[in-house]
Protein backbone atom coordinates (compact mmCIF):
# COMPACT_ATOMS: atom_id res chain seq x y z
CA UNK A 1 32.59 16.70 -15.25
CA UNK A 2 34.91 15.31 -12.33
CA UNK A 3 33.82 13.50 -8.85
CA UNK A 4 32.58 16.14 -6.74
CA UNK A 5 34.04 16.56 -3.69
CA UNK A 6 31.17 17.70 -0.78
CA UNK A 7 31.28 18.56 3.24
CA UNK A 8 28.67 18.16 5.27
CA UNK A 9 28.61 19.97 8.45
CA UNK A 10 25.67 18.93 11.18
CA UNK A 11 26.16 21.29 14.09
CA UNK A 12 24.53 22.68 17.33
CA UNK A 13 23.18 26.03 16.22
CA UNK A 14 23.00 29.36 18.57
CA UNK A 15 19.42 30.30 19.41
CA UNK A 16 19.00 33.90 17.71
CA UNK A 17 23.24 34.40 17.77
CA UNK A 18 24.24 35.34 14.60
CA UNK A 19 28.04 36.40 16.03
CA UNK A 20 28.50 32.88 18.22
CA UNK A 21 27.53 30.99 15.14
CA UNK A 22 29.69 32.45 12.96
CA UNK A 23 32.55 31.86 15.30
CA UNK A 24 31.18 27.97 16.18
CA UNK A 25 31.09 27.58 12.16
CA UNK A 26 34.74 29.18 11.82
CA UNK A 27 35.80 26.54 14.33
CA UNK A 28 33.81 23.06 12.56
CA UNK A 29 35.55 24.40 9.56
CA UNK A 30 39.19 25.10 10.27
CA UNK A 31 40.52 21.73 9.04
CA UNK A 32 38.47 21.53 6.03
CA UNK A 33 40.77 21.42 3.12
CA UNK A 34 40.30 19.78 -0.62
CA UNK A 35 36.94 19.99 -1.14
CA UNK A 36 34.50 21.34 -3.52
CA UNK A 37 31.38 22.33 -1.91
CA UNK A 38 30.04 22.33 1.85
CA UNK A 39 26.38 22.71 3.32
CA UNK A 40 25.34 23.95 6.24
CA UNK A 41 22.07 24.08 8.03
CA UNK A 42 19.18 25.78 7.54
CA UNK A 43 19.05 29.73 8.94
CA UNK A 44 22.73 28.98 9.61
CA UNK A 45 23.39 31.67 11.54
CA UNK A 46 20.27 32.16 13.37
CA UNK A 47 18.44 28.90 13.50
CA UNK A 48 15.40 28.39 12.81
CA UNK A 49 13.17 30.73 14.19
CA UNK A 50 10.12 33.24 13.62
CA UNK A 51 11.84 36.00 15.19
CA UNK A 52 12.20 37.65 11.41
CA UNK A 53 11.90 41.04 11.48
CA UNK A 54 14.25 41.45 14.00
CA UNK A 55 16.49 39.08 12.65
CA UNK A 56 16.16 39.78 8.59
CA UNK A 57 18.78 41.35 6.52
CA UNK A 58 18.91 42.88 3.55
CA UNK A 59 20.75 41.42 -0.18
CA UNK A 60 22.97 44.57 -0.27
CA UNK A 61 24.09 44.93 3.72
CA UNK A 62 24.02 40.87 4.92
CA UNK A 63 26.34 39.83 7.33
CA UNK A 64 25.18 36.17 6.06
CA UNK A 65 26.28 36.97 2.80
CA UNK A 66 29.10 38.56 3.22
CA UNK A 67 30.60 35.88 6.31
CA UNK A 68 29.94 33.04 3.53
CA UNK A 69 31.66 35.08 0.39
CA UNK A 70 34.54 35.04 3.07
CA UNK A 71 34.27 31.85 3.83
CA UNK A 72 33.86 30.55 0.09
CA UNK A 73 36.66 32.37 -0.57
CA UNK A 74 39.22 31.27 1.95
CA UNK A 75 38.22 27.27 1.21
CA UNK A 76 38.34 27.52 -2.18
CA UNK A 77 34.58 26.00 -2.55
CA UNK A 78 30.83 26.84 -3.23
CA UNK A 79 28.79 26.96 0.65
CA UNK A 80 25.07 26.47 0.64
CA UNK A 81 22.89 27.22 3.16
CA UNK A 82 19.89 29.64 3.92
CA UNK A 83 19.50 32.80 6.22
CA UNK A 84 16.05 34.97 7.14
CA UNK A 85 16.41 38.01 4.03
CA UNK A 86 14.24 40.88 3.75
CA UNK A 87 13.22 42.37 0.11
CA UNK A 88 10.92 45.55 0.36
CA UNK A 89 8.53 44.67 2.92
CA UNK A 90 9.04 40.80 2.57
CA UNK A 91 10.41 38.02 3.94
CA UNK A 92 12.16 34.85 3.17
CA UNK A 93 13.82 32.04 4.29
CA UNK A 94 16.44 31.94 1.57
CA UNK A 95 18.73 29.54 0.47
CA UNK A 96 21.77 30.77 -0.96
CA UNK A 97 24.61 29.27 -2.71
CA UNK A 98 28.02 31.80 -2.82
CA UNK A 99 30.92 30.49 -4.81
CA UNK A 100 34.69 30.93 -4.31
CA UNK A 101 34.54 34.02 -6.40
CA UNK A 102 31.79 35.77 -4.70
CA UNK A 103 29.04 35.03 -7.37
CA UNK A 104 25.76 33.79 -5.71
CA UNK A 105 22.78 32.37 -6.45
CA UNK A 106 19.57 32.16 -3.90
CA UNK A 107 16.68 30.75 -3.56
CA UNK A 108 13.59 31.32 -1.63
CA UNK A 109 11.55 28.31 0.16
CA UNK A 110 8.59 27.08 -1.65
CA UNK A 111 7.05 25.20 0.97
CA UNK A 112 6.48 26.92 3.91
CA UNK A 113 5.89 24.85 7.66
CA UNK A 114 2.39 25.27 8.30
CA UNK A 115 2.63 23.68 11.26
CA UNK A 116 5.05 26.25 12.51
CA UNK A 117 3.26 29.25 10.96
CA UNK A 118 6.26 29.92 8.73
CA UNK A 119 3.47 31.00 5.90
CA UNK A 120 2.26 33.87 8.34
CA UNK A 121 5.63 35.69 8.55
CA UNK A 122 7.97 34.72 5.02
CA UNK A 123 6.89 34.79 1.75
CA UNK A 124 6.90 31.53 -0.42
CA UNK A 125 9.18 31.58 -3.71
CA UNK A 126 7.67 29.89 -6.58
CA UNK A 127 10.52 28.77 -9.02
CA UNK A 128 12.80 25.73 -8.65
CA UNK A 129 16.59 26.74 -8.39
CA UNK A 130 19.67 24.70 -10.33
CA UNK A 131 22.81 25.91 -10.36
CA UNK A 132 25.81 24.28 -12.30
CA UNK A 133 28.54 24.42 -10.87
CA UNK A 134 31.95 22.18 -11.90
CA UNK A 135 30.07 20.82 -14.29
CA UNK A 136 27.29 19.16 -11.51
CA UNK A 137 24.15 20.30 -12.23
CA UNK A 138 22.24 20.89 -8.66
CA UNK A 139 18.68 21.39 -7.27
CA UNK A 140 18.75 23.72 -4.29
CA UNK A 141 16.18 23.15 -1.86
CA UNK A 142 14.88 23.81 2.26
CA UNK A 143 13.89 21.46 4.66
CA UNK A 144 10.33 21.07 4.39
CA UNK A 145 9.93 20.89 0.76
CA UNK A 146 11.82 17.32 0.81
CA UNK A 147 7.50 16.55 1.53
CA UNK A 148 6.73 17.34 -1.95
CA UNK A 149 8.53 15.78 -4.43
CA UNK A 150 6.51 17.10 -7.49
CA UNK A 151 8.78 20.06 -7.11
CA UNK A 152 11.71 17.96 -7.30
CA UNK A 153 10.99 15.90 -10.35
CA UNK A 154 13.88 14.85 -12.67
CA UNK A 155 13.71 13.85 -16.15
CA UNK A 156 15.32 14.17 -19.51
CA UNK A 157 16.34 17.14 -22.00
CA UNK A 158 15.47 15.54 -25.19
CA UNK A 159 16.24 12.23 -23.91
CA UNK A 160 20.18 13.21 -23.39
CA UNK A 161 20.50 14.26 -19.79
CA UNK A 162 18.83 14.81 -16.79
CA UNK A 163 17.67 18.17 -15.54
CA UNK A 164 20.02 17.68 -12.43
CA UNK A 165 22.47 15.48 -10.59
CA UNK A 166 21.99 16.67 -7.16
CA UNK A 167 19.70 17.84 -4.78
CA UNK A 168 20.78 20.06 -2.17
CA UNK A 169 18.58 20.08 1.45
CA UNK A 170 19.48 22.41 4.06
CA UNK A 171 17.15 21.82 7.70
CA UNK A 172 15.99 22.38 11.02
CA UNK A 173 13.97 18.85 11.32
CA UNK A 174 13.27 17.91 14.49
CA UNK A 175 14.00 14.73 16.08
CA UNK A 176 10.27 13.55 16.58
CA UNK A 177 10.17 13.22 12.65
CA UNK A 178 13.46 11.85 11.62
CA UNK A 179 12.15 8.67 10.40
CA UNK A 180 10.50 10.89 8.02
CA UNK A 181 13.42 12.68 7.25
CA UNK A 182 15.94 9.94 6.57
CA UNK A 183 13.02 7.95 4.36
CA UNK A 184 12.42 10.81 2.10
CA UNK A 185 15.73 11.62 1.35
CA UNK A 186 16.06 8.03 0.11
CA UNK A 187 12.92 8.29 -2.07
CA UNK A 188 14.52 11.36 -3.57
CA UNK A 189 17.78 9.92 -4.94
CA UNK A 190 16.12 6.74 -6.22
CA UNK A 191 13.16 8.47 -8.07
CA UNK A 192 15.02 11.22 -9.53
CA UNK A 193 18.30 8.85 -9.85
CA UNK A 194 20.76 11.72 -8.66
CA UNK A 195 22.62 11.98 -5.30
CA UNK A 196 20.65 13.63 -2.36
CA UNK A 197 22.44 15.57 0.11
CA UNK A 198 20.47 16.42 3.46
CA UNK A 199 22.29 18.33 5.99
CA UNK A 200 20.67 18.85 9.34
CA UNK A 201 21.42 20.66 12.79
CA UNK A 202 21.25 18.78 16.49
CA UNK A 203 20.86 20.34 19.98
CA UNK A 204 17.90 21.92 21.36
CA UNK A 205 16.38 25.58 19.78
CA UNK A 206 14.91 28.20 21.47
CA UNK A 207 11.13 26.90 21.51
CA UNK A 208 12.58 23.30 23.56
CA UNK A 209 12.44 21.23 19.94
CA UNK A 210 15.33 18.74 19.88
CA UNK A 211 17.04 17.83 17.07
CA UNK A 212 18.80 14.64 16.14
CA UNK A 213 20.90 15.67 12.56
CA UNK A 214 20.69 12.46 10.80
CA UNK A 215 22.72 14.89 7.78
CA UNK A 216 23.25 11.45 4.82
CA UNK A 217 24.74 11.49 1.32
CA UNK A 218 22.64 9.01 -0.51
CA UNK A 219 23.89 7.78 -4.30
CA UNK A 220 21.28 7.18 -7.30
CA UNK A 221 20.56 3.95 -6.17
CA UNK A 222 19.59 5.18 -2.93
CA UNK A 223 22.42 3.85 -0.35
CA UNK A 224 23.89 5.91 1.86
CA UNK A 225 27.47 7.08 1.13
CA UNK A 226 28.01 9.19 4.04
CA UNK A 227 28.86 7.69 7.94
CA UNK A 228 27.80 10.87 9.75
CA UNK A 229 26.49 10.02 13.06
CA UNK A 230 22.68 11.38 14.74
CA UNK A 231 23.57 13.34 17.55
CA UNK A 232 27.08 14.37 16.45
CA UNK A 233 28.49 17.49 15.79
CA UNK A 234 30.72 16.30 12.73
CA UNK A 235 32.12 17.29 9.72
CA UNK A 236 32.44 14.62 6.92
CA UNK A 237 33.69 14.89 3.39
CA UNK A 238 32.17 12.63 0.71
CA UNK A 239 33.13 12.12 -2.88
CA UNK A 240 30.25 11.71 -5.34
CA UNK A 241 31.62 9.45 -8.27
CA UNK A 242 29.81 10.17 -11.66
CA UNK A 243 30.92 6.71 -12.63
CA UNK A 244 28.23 5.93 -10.14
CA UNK A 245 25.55 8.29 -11.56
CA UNK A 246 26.14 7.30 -15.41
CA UNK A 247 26.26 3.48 -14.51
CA UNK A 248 22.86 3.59 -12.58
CA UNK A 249 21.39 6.14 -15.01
CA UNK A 250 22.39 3.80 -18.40
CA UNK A 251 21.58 0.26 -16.38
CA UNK A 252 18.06 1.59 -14.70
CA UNK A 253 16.80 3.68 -17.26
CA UNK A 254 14.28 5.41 -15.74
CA UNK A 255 14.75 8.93 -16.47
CA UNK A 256 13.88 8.72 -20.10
CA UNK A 257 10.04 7.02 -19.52
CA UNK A 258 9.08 10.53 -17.23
């Protein structure tokens, strides 16, 4: 286990455009080089919207899945992000995490926006998501289940080593409840005493919401690491140090008393 290497990437996303964001994504990520893994926002290439059935793609013929395998690919890193799929007759808003090599692993949103109707058109998933990946073991999760952190709870395998180092949040928060947003991802790192990686889109969607980004990097101890800027398209590359995690981990012992 090395220091992790991870790019943020808070962008304006296309209303309903999966081709312009593609191409706006190609563009934020041209210079990225030496890195490890890079988030995106939630329903990358779509935004976040309602509009599923016309929008939905299948596992075996997604343009989402088969842009970020390219992607992946050509950088050299994992991606992780989510996009509107369609299984049978369902929906989700899944969050999917393609490696260099093409292998992926997804996950589908276990708390679903009430206040948006999001439980009326997707279907809910019901099992947390870690993948491990250079030796980093991460917690994937979507935007509105940084509310609930019982399904984020770290702990201990027999006393030895936490159930993950990272959590992974992908979003379409809007700007009205960014207070909300930047506390809880703070709560996060410090209770589960892992980094906490929020990524988050600005501009204005479809439906008039606007969105400020507010994307942070926050270490065990719950300080930012990350300068990204609210209101910014920007890219920003931050190295998580597992000196940092063990030291916190072995001086704040908290982990072990769960």
């Amino acid at each position: 286990m090395q220091d992790l290497k991870i790019t943020t990437v808070q962008a304006n996303q296309i209303w309903e455009n999966k081709i312009a964001n593609f191409q706006h994504f190609e563009e934020l990520l041209k210079d990225v080089k030496e890195t490890d893994i890079i988030v995106l926002p939630e329903m990358f290439h779509t935004a976040y919207t309602m509009n599923a059935d016309e929008l939905a793609e299948d596992m075996d013929n997604s343009e989402a899945i088969n842009w970020l395998k390219d992607m992946a690919a050509l950088k050299g890193a994992a991606i992780y992000t989510s996009f509107i799929a369609k299984e049978d007759t369902y929906l989700f808003n899944r969050g999917i995490f393609v490696e260099p090599s093409g292998k992926y692993t997804y996950y589908d949103k276990r708390k679903l926006f009430t206040l948006a109707g999001e439980e009326k058109i997707y279907k809910p998933g019901h099992v947390k998501v870690r993948v491990n990946y250079k030796g980093w073991k991460i917690q994937v999760q979507i935007c509105y289940d940084l509310r609930f952190p019982e399904i984020t709870r770290n702990g201990l395998h027999d006393h030895k080593s936490a159930k993950f180092d990272i959590l992974l949040y992908v979003a379409n928060w809007p700007e009205k409840r960014n207070s909300h947003w930047k506390s809880l991802l703070v709560a996060r790192a410090i209770e589960n005493q892992c980094y906490v990686v929020g990524v988050n889109r600005i501009g204005e969607d479809g439906k008039g919401l606007v969105y400020s980004g507010d994307s942070a990097v926050v270490n065990a101890y719950g300080d930012h690491i990350s300068t990204t800027k609210s209101y910014e398209e920007t890219v920003e590359t931050t190295t998580l140090s597992v000196t940092h995690l063990k030291d916190i981990r072995s001086q704040l012992a908290f982990l072990k008393d769960i």
